[in-house]
N, C-alpha and C. Protein backbone atom coordinates (compact mmCIF):
# COMPACT_ATOMS: atom_id res chain seq x y z
N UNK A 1 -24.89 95.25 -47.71
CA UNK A 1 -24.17 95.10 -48.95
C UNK A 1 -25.02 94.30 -49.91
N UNK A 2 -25.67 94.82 -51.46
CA UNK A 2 -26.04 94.31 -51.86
C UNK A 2 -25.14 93.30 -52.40
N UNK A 3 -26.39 91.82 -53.22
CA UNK A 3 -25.45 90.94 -53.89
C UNK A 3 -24.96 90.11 -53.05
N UNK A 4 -24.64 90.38 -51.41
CA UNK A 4 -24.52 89.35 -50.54
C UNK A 4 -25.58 88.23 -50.15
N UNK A 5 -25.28 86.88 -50.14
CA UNK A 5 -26.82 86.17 -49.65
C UNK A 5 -26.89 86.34 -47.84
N UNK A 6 -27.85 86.11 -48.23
CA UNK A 6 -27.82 86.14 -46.60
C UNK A 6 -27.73 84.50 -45.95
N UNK A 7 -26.88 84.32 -44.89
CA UNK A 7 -26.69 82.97 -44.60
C UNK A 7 -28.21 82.71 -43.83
N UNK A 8 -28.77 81.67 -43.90
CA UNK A 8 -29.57 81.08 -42.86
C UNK A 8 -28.95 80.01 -41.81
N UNK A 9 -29.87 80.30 -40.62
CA UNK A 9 -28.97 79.66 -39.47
C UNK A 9 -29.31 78.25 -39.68
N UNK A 10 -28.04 77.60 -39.08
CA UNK A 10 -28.21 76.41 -38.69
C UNK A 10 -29.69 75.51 -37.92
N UNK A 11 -29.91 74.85 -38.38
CA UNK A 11 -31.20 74.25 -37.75
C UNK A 11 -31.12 73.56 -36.54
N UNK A 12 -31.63 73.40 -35.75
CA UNK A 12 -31.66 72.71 -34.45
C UNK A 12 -31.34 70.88 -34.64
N UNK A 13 -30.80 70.55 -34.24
CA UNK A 13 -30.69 68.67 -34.34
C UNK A 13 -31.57 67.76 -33.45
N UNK A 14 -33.38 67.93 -33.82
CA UNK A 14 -33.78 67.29 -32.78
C UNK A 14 -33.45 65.97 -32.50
N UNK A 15 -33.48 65.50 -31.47
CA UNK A 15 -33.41 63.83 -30.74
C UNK A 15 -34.91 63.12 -30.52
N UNK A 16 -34.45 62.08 -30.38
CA UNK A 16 -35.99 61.25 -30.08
C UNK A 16 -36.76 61.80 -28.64
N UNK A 17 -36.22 62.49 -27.69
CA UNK A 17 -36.72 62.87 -26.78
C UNK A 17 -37.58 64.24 -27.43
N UNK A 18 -36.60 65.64 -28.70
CA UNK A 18 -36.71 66.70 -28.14
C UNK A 18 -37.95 66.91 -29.87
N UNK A 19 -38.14 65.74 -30.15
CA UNK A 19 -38.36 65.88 -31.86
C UNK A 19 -40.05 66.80 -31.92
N UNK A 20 -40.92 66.26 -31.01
CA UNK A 20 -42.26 66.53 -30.69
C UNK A 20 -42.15 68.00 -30.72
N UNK A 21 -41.03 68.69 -29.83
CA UNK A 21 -40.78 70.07 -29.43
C UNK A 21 -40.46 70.94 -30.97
N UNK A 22 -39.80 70.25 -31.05
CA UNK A 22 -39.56 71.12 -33.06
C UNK A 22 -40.56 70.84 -33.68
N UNK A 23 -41.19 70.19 -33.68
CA UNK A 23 -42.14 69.81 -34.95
C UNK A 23 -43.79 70.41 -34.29
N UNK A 24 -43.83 70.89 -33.46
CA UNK A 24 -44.76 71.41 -32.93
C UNK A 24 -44.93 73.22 -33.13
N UNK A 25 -43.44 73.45 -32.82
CA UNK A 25 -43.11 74.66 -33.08
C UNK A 25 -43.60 75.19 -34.53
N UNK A 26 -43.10 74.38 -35.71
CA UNK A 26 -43.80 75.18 -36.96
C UNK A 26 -45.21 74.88 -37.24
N UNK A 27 -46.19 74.18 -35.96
CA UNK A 27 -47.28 74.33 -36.20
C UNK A 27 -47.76 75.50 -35.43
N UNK A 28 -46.93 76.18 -34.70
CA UNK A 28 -47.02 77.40 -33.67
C UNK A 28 -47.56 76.78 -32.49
N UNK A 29 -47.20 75.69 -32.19
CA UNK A 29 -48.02 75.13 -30.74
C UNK A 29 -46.39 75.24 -29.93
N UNK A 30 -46.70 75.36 -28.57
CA UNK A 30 -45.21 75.28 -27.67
C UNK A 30 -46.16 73.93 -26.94
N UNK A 31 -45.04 72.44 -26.89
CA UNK A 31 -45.71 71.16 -26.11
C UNK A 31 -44.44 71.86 -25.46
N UNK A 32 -44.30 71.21 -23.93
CA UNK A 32 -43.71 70.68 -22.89
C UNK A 32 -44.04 69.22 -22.64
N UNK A 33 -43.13 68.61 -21.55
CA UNK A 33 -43.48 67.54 -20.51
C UNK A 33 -44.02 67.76 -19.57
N UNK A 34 -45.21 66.52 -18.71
CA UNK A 34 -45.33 66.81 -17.68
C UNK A 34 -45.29 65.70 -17.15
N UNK A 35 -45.04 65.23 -15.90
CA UNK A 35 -44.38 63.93 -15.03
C UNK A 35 -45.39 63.49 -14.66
N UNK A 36 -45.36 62.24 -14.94
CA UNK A 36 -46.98 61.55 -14.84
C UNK A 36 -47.06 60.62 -13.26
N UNK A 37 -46.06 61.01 -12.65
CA UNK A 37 -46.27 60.38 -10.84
C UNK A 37 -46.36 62.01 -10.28
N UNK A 38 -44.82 62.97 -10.15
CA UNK A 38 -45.04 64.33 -9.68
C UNK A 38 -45.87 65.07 -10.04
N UNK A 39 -46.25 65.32 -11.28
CA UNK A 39 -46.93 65.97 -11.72
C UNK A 39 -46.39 67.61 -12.56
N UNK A 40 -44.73 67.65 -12.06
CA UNK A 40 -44.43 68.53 -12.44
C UNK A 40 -44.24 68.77 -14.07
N UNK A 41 -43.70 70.16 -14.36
CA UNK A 41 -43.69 70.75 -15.93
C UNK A 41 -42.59 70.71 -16.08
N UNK A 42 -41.89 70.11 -16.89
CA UNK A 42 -40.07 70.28 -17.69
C UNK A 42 -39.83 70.86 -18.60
N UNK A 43 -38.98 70.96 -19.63
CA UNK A 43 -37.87 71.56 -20.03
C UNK A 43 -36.82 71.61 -19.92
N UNK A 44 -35.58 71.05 -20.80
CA UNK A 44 -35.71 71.03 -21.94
C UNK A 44 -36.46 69.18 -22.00
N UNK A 45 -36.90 68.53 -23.04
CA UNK A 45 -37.47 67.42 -23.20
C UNK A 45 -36.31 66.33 -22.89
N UNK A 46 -36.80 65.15 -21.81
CA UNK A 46 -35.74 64.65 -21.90
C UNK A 46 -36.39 63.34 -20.61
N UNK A 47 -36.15 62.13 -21.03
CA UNK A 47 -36.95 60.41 -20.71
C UNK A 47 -37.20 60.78 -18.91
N UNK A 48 -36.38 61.40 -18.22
CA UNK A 48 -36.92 61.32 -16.81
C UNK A 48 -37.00 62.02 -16.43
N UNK A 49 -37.92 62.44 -15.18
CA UNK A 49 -38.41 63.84 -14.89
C UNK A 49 -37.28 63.95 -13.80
N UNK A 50 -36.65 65.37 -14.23
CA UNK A 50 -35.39 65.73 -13.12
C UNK A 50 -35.57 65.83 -11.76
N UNK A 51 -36.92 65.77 -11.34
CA UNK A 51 -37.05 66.22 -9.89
C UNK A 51 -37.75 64.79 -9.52
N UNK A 52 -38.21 63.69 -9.62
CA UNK A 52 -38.65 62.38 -8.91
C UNK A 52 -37.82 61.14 -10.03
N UNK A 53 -37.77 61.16 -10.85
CA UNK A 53 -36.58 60.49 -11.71
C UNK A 53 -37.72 59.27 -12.38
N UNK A 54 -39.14 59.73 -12.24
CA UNK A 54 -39.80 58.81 -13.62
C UNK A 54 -39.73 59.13 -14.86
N UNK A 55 -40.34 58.15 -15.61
CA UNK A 55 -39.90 57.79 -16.63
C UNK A 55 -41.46 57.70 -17.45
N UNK A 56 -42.32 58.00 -16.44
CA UNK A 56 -43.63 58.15 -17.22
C UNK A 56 -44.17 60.15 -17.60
N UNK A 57 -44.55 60.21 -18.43
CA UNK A 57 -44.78 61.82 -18.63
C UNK A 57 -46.03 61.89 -20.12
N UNK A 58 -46.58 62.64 -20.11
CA UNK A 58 -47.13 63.64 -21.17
C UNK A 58 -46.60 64.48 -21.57
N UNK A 59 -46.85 64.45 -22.89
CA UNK A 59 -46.79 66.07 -23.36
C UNK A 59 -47.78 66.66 -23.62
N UNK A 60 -48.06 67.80 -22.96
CA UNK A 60 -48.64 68.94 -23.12
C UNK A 60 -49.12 70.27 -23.74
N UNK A 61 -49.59 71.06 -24.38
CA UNK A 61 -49.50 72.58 -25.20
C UNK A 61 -49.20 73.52 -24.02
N UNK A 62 -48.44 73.79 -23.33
CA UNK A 62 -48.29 75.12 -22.98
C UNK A 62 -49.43 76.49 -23.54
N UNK A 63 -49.34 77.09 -23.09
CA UNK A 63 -50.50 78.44 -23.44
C UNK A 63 -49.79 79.71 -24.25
N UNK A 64 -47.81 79.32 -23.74
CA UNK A 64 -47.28 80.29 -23.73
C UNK A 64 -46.86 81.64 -23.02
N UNK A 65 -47.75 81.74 -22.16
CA UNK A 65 -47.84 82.84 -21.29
C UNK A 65 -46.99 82.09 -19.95
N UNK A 66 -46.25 83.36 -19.51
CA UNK A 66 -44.74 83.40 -18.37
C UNK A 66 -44.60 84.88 -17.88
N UNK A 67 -43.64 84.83 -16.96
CA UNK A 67 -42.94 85.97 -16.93
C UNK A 67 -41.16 85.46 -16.82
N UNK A 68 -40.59 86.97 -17.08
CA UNK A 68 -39.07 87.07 -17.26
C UNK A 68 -38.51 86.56 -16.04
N UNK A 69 -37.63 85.38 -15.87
CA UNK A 69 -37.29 85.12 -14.82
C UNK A 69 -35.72 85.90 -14.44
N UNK A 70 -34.95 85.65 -15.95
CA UNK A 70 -33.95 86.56 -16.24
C UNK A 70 -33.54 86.99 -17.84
N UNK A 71 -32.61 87.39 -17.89
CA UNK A 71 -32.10 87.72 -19.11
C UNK A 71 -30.82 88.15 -19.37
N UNK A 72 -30.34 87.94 -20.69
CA UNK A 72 -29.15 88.20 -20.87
C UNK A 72 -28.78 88.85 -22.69
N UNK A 73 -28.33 90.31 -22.65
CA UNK A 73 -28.05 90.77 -24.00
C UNK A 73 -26.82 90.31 -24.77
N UNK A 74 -27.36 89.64 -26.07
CA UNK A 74 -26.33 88.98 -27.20
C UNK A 74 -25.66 90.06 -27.54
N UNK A 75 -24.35 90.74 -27.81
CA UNK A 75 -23.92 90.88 -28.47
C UNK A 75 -22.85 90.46 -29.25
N UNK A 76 -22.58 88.90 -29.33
CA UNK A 76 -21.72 88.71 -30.18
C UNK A 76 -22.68 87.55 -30.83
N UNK A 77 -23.07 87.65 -32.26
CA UNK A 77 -23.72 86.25 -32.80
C UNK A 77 -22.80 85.01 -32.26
N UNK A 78 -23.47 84.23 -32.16
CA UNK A 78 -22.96 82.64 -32.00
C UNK A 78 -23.06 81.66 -32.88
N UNK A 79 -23.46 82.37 -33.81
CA UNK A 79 -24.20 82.08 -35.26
C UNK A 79 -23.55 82.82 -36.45
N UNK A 80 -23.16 83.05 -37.69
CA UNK A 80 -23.06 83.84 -38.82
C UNK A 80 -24.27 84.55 -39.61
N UNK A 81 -25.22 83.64 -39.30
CA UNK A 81 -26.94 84.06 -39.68
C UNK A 81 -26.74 85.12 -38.51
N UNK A 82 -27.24 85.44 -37.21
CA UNK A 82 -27.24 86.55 -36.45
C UNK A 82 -26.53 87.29 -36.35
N UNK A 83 -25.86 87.83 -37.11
CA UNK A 83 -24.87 88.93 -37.08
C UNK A 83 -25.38 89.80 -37.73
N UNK A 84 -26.03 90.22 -38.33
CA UNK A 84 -27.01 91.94 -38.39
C UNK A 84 -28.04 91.91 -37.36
N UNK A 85 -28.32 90.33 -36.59
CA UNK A 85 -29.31 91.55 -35.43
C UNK A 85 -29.17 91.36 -33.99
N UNK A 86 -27.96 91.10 -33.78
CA UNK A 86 -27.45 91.78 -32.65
C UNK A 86 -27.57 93.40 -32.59
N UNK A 87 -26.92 93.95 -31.32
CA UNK A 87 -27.54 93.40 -30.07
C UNK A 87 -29.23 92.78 -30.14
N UNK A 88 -29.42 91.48 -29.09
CA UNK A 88 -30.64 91.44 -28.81
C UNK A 88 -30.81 90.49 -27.61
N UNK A 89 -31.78 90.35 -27.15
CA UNK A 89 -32.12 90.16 -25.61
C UNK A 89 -32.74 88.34 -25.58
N UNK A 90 -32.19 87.46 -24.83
CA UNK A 90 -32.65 85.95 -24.89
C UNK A 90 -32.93 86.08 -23.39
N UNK A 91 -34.62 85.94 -23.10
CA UNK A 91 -34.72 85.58 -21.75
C UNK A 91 -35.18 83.94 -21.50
N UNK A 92 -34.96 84.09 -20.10
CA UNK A 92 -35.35 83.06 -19.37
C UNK A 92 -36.97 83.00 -18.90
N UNK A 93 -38.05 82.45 -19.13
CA UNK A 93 -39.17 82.17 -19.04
C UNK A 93 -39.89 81.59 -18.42
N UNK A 94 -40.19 81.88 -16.96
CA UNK A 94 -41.24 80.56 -16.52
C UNK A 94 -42.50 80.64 -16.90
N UNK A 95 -42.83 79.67 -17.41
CA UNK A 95 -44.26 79.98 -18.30
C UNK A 95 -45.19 79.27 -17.00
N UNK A 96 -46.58 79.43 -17.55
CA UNK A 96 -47.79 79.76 -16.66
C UNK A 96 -47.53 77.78 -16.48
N UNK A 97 -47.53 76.90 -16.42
CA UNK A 97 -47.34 75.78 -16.48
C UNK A 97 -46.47 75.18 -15.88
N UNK A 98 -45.24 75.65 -15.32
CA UNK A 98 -44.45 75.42 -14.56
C UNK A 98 -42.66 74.91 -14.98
N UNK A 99 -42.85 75.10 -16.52
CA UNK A 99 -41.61 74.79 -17.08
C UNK A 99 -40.93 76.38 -17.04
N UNK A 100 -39.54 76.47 -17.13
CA UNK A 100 -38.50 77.20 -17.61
C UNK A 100 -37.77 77.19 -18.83
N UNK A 101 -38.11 78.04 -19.75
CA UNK A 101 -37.51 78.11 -21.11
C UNK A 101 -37.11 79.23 -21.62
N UNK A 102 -36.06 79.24 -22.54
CA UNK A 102 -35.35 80.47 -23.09
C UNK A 102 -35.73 80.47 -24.47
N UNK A 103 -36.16 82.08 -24.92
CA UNK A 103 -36.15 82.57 -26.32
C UNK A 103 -36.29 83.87 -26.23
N UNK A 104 -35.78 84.23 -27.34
CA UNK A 104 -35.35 85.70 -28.01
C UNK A 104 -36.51 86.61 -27.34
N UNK A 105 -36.59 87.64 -26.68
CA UNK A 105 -37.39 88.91 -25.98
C UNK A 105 -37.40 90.09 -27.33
N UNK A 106 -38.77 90.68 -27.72
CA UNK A 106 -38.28 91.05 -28.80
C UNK A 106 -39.54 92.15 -28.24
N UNK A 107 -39.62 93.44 -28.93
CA UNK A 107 -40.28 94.38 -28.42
C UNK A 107 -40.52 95.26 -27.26
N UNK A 108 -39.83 94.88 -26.34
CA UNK A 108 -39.39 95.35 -25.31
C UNK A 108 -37.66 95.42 -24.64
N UNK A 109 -37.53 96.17 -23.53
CA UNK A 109 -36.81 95.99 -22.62
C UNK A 109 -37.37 95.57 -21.43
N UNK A 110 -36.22 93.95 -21.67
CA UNK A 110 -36.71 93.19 -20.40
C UNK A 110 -36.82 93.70 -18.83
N UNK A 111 -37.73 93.23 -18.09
CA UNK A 111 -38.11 93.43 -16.61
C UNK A 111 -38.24 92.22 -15.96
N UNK A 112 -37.65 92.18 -14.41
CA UNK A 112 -37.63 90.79 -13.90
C UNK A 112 -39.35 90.79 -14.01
N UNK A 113 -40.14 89.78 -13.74
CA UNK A 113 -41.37 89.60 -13.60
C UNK A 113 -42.19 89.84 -14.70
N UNK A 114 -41.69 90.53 -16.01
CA UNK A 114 -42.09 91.07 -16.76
C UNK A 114 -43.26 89.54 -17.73
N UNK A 115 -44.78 90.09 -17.75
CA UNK A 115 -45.54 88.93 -18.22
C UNK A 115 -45.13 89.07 -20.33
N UNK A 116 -44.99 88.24 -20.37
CA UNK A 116 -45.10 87.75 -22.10
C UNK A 116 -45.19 86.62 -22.13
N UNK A 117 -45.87 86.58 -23.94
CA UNK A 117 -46.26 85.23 -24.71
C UNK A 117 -45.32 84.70 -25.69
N UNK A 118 -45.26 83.99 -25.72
CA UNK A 118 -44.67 82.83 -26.83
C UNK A 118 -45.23 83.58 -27.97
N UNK A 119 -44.29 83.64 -28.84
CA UNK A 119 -44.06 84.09 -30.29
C UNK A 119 -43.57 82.93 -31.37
N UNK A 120 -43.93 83.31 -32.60
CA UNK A 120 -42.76 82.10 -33.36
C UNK A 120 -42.61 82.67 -34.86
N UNK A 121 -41.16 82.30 -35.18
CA UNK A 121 -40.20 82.85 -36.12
C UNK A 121 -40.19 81.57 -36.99
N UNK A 122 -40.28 81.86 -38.10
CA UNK A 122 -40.19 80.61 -39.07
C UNK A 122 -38.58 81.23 -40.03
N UNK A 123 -37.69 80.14 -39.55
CA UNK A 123 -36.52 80.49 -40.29
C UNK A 123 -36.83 79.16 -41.83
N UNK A 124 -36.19 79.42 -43.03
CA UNK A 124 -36.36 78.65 -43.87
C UNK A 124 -36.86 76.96 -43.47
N UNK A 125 -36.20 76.36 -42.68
CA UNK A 125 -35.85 75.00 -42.39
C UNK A 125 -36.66 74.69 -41.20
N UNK A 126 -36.75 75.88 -40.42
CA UNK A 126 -37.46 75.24 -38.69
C UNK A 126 -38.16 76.29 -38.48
N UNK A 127 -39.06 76.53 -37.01
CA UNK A 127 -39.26 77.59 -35.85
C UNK A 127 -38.86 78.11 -35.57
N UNK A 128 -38.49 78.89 -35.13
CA UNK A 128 -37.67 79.05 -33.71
C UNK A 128 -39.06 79.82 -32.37
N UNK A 129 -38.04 79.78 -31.51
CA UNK A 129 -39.36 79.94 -30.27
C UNK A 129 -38.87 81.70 -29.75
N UNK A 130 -40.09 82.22 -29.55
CA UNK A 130 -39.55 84.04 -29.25
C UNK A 130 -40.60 83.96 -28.43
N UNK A 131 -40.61 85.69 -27.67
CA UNK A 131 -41.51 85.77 -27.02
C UNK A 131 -41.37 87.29 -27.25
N UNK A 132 -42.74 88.12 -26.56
CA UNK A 132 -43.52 89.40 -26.85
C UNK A 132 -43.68 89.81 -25.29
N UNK A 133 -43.72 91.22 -25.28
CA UNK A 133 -44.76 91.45 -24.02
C UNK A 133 -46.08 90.95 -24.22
N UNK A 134 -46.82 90.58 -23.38
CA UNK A 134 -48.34 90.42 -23.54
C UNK A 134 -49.28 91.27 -23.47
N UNK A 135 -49.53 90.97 -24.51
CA UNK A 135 -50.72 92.28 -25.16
C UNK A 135 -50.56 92.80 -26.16
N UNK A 136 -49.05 92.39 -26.75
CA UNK A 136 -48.52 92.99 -27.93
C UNK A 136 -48.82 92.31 -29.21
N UNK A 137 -48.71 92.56 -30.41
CA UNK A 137 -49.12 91.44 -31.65
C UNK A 137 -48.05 91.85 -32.36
């Protein structure tokens, strides 16, 4: 419908833990955590590492590269901004690094195991985080 605006979505509310993670994003970098006794990779950002419970960590650049761990098709926006592009596909991601993260699957139909890269969407205000098959541009 012409003459309609189009709403833009709501922006993310980063926290002092998750702020690095947004503000990295519109430089197109994906940081994670990594646990500076275990050694493990996290997601979402947050003061202690869920699996040994320190409190020391890095952040990291991720590469981006994962495969589909799962997925699940939107069809109802959760949003008023996403309501012309539904249906669409939000997977689950273990990226090459050892974190688990979710964003929009776009160019394909998802496959468990399926390898893709980190993508990024610049909405007016923020990032947002997507992903591609790999190999795709």
């Amino acid at each position: 419908m012409s003459g309609e605006k189009k709403i833009s979505p709501t922006p993310p509310e980063p926290d002092a833990d998750s702020t690095f993670f947004w503000d990295a994003l519109k430089e197109k970098k994906l940081l994670i955590q990594r646990c500076g006794d275990c050694g493990r990779s996290r997601f979402p950002p947050m003061p202690r590492c869920p699996y040994c419970a320190s409190a020391q960590y890095s952040v990291i650049e991720a590469g981006g590269g994962g495969t589909v761990y799962t997925w699940v098709v939107v069809h109802r926006a959760f949003d008023p901004a996403f309501t012309d592009e539904v249906p669409f596909t939000l997977a689950t991601v273990d990226l090459d690094e050892g974190a688990r993260i979710v964003g929009r699957l776009e160019g394909a139909s998802p496959q468990f195991g399926m390898r893709v890269q980190a993508t990024f969407f610049n909405h007016p205000s923020w990032t947002e985080l997507r992903f591609a098959p790999q190999g795709s541009k």
